[in-house]
Protein backbone atom coordinates (compact mmCIF):
# COMPACT_ATOMS: atom_id res chain seq x y z
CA UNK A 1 9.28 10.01 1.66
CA UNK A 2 10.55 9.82 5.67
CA UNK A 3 14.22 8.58 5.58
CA UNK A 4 13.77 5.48 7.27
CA UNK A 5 11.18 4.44 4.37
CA UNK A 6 13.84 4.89 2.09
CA UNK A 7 15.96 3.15 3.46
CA UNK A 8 14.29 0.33 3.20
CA UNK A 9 13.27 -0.07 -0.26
CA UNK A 10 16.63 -2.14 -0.46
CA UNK A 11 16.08 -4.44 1.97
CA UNK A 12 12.27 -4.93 0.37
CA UNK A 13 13.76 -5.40 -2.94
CA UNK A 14 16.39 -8.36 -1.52
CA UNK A 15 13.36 -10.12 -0.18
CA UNK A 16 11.55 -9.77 -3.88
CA UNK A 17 9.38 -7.61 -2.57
CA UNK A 18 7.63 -5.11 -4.59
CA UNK A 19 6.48 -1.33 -3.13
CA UNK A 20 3.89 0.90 -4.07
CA UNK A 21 3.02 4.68 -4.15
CA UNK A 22 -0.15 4.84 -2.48
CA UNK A 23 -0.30 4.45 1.66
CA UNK A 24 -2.22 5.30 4.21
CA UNK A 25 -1.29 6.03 7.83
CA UNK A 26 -3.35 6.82 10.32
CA UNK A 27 -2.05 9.33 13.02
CA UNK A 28 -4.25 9.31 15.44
CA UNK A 29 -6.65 6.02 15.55
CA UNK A 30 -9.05 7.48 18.28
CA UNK A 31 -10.00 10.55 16.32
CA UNK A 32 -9.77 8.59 12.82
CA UNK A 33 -12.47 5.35 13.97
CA UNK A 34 -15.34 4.89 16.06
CA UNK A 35 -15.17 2.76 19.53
CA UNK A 36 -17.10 0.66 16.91
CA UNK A 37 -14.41 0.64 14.17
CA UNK A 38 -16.50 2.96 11.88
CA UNK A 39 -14.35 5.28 9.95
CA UNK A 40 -14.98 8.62 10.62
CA UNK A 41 -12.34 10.77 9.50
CA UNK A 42 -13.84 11.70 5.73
CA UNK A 43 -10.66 12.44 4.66
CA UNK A 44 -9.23 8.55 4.72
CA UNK A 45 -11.82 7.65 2.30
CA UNK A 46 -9.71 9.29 -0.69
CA UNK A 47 -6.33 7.85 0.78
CA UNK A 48 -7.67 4.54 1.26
CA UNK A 49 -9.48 4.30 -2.32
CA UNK A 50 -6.21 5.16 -3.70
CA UNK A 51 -4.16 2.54 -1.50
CA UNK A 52 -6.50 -0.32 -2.82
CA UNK A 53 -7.07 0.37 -6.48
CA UNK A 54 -3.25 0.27 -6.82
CA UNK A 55 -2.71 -2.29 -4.85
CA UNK A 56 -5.29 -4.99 -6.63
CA UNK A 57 -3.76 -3.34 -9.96
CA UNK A 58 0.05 -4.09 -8.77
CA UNK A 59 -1.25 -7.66 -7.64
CA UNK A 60 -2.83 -8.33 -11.31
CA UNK A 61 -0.45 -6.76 -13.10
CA UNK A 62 1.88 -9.12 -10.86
CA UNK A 63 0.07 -11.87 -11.45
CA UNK A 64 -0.50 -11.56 -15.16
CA UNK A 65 3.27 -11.10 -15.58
CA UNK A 66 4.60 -14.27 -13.96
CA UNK A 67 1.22 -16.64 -15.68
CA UNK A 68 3.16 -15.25 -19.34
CA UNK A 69 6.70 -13.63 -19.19
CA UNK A 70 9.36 -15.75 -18.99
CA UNK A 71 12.74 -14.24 -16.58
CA UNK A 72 14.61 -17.12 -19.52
């Protein structure tokens, strides 16, 4: 993880918010998506399957958490 990443897990944390593992960056937009927005870099479509199943399990997981655990 890049330095400046980490240092800002505190600062994420103060404002409640909650990090995942997955990401995805793209490096070079042009080469990565059409003029049309089509993705065209095969190699995303892993990354970005990854990014979103963890993120919609983090957000249930989340959400079932604060419906039935009490911080009291």
């Amino acid at each position: 993880m890049p330095q400046d990443v980490q240092n800002l897990l505190p600062v994420m944390r103060e404002l409640g918010l909650v990090t995942i593992f997955w990401d995805v960056n793209f490096s070079s937009e042009q080469k990565a998506f059409s003029a049309e927005g089509e993705l065209l870099e095969e190699s995303y479509k892993w990354r970005i399957d990854k990014f979103l199943k963890e993120l919609i399990w983090m957000a249930k997981t989340l959400r079932h958490g604060r419906e039935r655990i009490s911080l009291e």
